[in-house]
N, C-alpha and C. Protein backbone atom coordinates (compact mmCIF):
# COMPACT_ATOMS: atom_id res chain seq x y z
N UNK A 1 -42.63 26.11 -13.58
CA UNK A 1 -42.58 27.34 -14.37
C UNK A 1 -43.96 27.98 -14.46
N UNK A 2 -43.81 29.29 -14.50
CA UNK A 2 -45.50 30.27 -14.37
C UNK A 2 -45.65 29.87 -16.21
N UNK A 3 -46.62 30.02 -16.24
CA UNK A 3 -47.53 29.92 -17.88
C UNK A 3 -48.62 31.16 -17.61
N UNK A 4 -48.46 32.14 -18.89
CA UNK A 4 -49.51 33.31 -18.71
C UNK A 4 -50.72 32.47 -19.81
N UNK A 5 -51.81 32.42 -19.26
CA UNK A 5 -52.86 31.71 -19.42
C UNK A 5 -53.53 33.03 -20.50
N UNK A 6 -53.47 34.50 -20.41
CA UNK A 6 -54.37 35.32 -20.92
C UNK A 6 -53.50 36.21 -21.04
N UNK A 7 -53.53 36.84 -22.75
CA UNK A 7 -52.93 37.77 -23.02
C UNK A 7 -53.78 38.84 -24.29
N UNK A 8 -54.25 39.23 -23.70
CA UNK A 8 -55.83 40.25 -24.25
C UNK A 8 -55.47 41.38 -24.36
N UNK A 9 -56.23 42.34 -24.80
CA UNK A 9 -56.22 43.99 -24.61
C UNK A 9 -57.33 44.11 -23.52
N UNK A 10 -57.97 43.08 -23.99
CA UNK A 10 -58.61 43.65 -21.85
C UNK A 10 -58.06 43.21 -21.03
N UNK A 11 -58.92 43.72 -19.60
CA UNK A 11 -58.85 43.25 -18.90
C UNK A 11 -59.05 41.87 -17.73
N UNK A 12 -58.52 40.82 -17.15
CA UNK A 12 -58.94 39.54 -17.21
C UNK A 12 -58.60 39.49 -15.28
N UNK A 13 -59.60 39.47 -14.78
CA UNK A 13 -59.24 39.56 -13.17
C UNK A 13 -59.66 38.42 -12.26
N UNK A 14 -59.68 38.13 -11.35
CA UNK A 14 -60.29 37.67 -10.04
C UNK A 14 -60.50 35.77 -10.71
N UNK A 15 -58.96 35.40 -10.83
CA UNK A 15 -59.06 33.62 -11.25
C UNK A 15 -59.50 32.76 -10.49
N UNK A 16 -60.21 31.83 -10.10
CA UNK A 16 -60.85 30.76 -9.55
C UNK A 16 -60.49 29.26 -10.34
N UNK A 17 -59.75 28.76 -9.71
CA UNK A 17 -59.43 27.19 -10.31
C UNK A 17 -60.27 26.46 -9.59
N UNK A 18 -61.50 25.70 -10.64
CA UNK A 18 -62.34 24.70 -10.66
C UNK A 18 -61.81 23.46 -9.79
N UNK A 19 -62.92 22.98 -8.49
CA UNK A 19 -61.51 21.74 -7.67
C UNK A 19 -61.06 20.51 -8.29
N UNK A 20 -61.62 20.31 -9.48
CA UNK A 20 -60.52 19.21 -10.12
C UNK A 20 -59.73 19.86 -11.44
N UNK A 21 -59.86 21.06 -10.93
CA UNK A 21 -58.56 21.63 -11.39
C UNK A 21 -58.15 21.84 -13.24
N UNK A 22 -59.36 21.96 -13.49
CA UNK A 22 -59.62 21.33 -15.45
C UNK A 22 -59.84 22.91 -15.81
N UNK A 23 -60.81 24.12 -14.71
CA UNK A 23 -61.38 24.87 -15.56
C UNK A 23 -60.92 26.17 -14.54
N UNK A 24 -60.98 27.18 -15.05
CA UNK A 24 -60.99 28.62 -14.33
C UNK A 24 -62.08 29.54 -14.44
N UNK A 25 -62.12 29.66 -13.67
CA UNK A 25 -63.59 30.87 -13.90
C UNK A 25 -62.81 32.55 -13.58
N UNK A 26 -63.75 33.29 -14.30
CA UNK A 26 -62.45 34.85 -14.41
C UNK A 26 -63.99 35.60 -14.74
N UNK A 27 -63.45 36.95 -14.04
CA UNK A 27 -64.06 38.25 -14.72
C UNK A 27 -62.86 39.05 -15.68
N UNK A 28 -63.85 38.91 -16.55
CA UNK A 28 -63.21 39.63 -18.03
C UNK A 28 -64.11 40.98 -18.37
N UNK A 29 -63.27 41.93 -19.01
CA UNK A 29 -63.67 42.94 -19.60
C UNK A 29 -63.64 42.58 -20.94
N UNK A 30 -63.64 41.92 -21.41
CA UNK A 30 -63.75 41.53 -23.47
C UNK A 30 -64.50 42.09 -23.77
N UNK A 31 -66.00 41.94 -23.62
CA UNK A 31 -66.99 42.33 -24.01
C UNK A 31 -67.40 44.18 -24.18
N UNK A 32 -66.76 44.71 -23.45
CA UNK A 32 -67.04 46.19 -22.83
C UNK A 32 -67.64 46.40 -21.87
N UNK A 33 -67.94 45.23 -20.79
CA UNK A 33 -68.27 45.37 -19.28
C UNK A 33 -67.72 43.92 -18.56
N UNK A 34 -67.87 44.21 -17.53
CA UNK A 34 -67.28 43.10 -16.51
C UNK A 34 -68.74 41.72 -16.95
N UNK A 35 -67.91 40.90 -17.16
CA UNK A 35 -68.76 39.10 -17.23
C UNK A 35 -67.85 37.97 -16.36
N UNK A 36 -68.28 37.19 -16.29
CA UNK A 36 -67.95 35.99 -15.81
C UNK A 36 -67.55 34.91 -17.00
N UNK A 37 -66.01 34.42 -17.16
CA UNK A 37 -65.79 33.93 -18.61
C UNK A 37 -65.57 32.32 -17.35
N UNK A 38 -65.16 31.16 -18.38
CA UNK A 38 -65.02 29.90 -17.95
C UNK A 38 -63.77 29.88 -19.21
N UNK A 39 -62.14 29.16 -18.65
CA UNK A 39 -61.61 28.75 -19.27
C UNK A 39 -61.32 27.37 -19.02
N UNK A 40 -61.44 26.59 -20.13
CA UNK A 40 -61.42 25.08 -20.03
C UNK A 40 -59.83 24.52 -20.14
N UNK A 41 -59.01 24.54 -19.14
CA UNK A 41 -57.54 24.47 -19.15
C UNK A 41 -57.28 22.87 -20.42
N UNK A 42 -58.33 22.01 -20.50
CA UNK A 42 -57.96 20.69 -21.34
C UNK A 42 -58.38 21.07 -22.81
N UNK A 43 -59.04 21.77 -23.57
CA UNK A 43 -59.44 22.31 -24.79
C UNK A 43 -59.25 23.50 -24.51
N UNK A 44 -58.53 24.43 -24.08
CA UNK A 44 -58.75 26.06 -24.23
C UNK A 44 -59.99 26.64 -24.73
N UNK A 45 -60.94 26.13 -24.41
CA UNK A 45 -62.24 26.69 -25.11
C UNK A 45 -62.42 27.95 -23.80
N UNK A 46 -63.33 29.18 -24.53
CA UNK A 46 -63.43 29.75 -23.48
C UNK A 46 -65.23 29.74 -23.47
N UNK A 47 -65.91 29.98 -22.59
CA UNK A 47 -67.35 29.90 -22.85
C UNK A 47 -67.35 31.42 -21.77
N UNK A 48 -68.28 32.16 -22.47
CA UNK A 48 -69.02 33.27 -21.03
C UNK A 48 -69.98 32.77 -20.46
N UNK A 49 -69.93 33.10 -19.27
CA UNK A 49 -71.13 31.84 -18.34
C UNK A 49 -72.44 33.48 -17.95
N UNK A 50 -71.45 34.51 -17.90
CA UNK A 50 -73.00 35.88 -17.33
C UNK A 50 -72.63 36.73 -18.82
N UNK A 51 -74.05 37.30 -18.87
CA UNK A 51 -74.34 38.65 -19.96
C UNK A 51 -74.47 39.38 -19.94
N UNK A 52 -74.30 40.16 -18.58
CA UNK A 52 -75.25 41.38 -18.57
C UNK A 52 -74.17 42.61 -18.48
N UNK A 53 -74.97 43.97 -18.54
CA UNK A 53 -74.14 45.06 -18.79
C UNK A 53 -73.68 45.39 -16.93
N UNK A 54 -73.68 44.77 -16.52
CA UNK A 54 -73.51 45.21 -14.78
C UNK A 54 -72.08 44.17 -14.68
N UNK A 55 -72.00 44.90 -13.54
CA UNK A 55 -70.41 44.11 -13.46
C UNK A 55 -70.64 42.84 -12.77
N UNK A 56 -70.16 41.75 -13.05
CA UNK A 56 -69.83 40.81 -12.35
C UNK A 56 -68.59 39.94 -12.05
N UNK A 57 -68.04 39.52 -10.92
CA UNK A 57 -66.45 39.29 -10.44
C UNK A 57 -66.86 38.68 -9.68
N UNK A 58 -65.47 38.38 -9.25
CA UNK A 58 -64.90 37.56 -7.83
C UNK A 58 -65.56 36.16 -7.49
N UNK A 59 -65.77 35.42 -8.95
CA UNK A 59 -66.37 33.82 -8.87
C UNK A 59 -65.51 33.10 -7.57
N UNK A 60 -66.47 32.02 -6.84
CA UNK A 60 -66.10 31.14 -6.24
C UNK A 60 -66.64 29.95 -6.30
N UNK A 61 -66.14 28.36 -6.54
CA UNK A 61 -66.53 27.03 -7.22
C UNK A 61 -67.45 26.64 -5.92
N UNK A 62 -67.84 26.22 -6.16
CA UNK A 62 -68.85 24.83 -5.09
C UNK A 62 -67.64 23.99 -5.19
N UNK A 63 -68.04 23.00 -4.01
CA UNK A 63 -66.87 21.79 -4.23
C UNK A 63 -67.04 20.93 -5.23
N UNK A 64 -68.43 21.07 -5.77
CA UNK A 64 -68.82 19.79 -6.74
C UNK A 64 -68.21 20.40 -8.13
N UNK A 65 -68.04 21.34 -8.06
CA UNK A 65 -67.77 22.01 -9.63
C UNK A 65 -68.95 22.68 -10.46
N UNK A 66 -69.83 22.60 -9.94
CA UNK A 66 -71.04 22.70 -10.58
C UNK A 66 -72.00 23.81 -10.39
N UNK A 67 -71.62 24.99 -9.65
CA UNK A 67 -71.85 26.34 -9.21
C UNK A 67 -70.68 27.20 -9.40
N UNK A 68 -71.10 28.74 -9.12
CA UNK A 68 -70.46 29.40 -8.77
C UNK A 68 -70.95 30.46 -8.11
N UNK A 69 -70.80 31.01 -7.03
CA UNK A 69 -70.81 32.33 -5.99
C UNK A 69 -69.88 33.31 -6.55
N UNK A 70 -70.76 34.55 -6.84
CA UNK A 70 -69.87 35.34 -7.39
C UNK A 70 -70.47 36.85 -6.88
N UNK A 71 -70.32 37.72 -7.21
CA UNK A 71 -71.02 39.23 -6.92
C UNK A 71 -71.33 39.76 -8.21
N UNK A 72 -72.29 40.57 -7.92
CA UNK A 72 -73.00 41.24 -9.46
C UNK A 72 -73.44 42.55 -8.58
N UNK A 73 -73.22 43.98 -9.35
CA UNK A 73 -74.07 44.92 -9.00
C UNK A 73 -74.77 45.36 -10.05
N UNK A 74 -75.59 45.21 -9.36
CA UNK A 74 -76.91 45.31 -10.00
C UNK A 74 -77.89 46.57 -9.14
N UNK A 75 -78.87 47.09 -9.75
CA UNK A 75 -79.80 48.52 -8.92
C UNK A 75 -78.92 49.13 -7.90
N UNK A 76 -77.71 49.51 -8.30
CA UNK A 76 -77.15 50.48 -7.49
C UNK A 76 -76.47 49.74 -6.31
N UNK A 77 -76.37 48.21 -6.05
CA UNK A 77 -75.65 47.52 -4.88
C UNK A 77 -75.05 46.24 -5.30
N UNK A 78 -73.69 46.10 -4.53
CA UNK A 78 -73.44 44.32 -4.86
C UNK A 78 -74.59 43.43 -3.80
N UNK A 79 -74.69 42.41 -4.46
CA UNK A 79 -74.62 41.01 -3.92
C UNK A 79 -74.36 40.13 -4.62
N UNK A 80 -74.73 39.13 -3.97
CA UNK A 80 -73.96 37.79 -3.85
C UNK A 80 -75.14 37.10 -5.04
N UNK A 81 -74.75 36.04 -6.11
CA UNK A 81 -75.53 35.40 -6.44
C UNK A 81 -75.13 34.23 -6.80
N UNK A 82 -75.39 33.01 -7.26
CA UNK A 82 -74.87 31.83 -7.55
C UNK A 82 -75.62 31.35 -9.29
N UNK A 83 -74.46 30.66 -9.61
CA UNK A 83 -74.99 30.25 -10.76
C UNK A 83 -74.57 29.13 -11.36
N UNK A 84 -75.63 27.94 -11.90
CA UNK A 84 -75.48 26.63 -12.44
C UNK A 84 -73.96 26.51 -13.64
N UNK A 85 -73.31 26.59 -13.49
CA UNK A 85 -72.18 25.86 -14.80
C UNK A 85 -72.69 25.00 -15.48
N UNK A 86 -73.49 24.45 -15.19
CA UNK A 86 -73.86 23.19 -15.85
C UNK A 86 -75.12 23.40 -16.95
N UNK A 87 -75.57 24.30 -16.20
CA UNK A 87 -77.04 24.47 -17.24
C UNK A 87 -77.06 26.43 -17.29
N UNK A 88 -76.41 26.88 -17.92
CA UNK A 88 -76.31 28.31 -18.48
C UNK A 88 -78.11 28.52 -18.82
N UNK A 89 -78.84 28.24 -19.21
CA UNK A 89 -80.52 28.39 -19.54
C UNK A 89 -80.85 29.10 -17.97
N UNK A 90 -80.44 28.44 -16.61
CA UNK A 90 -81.10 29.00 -15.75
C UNK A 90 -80.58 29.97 -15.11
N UNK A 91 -81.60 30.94 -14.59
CA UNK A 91 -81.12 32.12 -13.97
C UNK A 91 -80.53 32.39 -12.94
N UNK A 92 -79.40 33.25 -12.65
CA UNK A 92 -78.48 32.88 -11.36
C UNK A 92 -79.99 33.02 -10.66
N UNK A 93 -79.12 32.44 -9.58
CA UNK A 93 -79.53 32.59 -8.03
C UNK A 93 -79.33 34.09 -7.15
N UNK A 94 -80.57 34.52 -7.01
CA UNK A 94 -80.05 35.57 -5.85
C UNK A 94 -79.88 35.37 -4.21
N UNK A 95 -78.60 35.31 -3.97
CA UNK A 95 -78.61 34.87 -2.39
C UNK A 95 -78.77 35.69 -1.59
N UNK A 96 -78.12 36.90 -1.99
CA UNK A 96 -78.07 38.18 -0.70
C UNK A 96 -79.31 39.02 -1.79
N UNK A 97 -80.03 39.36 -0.57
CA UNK A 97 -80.81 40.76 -0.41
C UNK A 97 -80.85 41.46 -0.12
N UNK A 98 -79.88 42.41 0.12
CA UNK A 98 -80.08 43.35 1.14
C UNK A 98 -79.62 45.02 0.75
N UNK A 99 -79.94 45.81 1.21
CA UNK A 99 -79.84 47.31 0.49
C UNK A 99 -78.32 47.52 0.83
N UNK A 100 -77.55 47.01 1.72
CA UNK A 100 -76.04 47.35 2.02
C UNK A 100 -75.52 46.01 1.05
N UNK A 101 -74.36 46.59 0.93
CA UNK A 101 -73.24 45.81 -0.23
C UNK A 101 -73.02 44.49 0.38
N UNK A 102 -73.19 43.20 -0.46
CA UNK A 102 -72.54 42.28 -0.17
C UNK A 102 -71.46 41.59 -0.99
N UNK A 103 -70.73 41.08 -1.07
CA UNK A 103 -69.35 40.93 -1.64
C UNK A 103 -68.44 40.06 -1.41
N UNK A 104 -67.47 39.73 -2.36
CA UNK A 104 -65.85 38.82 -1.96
C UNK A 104 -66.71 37.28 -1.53
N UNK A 105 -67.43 36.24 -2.07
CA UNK A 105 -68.12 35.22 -2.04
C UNK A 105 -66.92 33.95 -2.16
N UNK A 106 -67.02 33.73 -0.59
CA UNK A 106 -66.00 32.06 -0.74
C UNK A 106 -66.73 31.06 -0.39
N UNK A 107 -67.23 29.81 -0.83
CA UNK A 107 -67.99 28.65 -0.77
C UNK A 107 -67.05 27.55 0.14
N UNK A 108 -67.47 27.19 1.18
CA UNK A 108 -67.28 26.80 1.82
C UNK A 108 -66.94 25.30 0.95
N UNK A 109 -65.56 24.06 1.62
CA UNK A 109 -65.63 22.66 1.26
C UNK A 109 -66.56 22.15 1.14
N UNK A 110 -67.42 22.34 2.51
CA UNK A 110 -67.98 21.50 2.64
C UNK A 110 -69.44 21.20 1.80
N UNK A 111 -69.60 22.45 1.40
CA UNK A 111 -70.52 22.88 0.14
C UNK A 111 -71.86 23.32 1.04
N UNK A 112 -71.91 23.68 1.62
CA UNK A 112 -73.47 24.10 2.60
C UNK A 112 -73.42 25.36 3.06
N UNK A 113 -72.05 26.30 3.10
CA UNK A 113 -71.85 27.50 3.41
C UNK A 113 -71.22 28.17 2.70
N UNK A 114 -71.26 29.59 2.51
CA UNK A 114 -70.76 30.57 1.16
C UNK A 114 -70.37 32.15 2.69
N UNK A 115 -69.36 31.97 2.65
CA UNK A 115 -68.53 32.95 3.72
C UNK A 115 -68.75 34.83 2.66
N UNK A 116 -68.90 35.55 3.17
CA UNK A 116 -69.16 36.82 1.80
C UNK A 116 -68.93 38.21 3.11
N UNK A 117 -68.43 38.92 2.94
CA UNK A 117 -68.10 40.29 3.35
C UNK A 117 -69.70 41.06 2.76
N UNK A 118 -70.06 41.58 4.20
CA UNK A 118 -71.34 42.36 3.88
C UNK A 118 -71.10 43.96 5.26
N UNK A 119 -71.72 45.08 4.27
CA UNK A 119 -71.94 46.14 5.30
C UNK A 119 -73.38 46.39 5.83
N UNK A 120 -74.29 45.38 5.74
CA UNK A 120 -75.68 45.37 6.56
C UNK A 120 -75.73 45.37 8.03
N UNK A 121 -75.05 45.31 8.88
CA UNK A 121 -74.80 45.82 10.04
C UNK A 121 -74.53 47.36 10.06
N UNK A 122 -73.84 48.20 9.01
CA UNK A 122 -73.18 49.38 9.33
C UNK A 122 -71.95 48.74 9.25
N UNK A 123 -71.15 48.05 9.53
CA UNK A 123 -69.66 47.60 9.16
C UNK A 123 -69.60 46.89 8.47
N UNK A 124 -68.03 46.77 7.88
CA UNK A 124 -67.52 45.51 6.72
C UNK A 124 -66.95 44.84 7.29
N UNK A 125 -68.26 43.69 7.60
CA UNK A 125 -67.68 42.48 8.61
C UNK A 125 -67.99 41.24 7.35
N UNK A 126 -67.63 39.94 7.70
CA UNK A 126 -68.07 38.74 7.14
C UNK A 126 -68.88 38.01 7.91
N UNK A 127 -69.59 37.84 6.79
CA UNK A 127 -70.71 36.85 7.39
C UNK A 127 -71.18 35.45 7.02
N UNK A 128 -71.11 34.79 7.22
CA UNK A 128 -71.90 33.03 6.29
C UNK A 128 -73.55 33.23 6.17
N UNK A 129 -73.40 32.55 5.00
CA UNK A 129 -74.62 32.22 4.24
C UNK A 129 -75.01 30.59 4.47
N UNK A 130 -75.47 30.22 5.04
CA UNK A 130 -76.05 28.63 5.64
C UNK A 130 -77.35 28.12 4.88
N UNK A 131 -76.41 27.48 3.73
CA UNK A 131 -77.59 27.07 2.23
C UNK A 131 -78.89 26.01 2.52
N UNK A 132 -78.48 25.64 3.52
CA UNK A 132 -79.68 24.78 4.45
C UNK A 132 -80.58 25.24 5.31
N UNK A 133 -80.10 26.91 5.41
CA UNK A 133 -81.31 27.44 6.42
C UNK A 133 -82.07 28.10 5.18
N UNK A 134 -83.50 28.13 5.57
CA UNK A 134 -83.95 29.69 5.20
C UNK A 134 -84.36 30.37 6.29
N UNK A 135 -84.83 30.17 7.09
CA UNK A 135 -84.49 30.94 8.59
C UNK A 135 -83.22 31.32 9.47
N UNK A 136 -82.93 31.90 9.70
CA UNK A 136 -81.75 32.79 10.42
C UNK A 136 -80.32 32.32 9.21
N UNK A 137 -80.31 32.11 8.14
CA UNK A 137 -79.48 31.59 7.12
C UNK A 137 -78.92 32.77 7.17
N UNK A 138 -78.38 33.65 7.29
CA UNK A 138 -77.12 35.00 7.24
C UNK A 138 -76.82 35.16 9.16
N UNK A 139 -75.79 34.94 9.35
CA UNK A 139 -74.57 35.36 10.86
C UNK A 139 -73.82 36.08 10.84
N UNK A 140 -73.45 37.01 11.02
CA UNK A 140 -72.55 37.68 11.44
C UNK A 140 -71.34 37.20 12.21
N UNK A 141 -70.66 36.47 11.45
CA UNK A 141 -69.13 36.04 12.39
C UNK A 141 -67.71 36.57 12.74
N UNK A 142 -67.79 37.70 12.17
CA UNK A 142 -66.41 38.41 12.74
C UNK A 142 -67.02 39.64 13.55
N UNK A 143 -68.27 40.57 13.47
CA UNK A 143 -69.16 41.60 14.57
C UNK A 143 -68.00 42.39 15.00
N UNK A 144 -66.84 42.67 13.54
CA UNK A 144 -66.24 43.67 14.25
C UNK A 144 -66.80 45.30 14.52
N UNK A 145 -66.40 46.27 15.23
CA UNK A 145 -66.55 47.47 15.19
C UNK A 145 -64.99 48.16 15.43
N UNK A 146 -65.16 49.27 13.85
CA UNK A 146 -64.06 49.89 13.53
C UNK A 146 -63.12 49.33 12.82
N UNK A 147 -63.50 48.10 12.26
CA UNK A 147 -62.57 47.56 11.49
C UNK A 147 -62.82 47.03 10.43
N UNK A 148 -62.19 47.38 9.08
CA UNK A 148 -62.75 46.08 7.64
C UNK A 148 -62.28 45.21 7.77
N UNK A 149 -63.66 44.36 7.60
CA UNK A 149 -62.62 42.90 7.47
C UNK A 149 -62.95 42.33 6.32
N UNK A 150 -62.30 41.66 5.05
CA UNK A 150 -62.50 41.22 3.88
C UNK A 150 -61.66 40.12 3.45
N UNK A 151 -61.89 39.78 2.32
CA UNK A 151 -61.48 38.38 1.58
C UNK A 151 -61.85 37.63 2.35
N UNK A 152 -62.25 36.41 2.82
CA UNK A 152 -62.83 35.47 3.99
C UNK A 152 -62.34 34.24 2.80
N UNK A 153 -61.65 33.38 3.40
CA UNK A 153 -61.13 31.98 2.69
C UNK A 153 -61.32 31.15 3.70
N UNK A 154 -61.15 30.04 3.27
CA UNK A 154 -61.84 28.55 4.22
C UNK A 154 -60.67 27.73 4.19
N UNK A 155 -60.12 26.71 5.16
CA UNK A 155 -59.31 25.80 5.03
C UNK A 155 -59.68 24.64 4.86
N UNK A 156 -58.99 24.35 4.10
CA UNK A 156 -59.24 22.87 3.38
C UNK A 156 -59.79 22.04 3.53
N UNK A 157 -60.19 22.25 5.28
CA UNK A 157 -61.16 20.88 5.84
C UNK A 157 -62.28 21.61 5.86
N UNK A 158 -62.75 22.77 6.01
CA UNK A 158 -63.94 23.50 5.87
C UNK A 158 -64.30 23.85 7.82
N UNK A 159 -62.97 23.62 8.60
CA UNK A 159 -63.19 23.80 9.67
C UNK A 159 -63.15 25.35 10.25
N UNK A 160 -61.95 26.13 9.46
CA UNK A 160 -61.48 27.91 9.87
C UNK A 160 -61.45 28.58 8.83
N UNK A 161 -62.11 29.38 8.84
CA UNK A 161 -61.94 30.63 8.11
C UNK A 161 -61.12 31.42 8.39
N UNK A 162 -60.03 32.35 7.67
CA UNK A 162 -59.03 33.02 7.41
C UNK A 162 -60.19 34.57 6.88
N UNK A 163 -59.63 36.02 7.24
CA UNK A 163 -59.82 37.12 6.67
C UNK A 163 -58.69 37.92 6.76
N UNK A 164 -59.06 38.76 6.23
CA UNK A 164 -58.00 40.22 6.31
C UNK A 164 -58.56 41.59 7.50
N UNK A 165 -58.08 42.07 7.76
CA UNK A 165 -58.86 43.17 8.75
C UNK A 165 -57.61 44.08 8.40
N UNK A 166 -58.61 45.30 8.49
CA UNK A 166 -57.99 46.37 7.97
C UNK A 166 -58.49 47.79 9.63
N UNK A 167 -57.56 47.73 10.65
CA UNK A 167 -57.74 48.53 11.63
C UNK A 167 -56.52 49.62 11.15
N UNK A 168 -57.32 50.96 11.40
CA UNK A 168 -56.76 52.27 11.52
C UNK A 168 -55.72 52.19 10.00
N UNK A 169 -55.52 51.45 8.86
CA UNK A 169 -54.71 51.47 8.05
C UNK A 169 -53.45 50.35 7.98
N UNK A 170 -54.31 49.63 9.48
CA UNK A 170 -53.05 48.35 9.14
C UNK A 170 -53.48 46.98 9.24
């Protein structure tokens, strides 16, 4: 049977179930801007994990439980940033830099790669983030032209990535 988990006057979007499966991470409008909330499915406690007046969505878990990859726009662009669950005191992480939008952040199983839709080429292709490089650490792996491609999900073994592509409207 479905169970409605959230029943607010805001708005409550973009759910992420924690991989042992205890907690959800959500962008909520409660506050009067987009945050990053944590619901604790074993105490219903809810904690806000971001503060700021900029929007932030589309959390994605580390495998350990202990991060999250999410998007924030911030100075006029998304990117990608990551942030401790565990210790709220420290400041996300900024992963993407870049003056074109980066976005839609899926963390790889295996925990060493974060898959994210970016238009820094000129297209909305996906690209990996390789948490072990700092040299050549951003690829370009789908290099489409003329086509969006978005949402990027990982399979279970951390071997294929899955997207959406959006050619001519289909």
């Amino acid at each position: 049977p479905l169970t409605r988990i959230t029943n607010n006057p805001w708005d409550d979007i973009h759910p992420a179930i924690s991989p042992d499966g205890t907690k959800i991470a959500y962008s909520s409008r409660q506050n009067g801007y987009w945050d990053l909330y944590q619901l604790d499915l074993t105490t219903d406690e809810v904690t806000r994990l971001t503060d700021t007046p900029q929007y932030d969505g589309a959390p994605s878990w580390s495998p350990d439980g202990q991060y999250l990859a999410y998007e924030s726009y911030k100075q006029d662009n998304l990117d990608v940033y990551i942030l401790n669950t565990a210790n709220l005191s420290e400041a996300p992480i900024l992963l993407t830099d870049d003056k074109a939008s980066d976005y839609s952040p899926a963390w790889s199983p295996g925990g060493r790669e974060i898959a994210f839709v970016s238009t820094r080429n000129g297209q909305q292709d996906i690209w990996i983030a390789r948490l072990d490089k700092t040299n050549d650490r951003f690829i370009n792996i789908s290099k489409s032209t003329e086509i969006l491609d978005d949402h990027p999900a990982w399979s279970p073994d951390g071997k294929n990535l899955a997207w959406g592509a959006n050619d001519s409207g289909s």
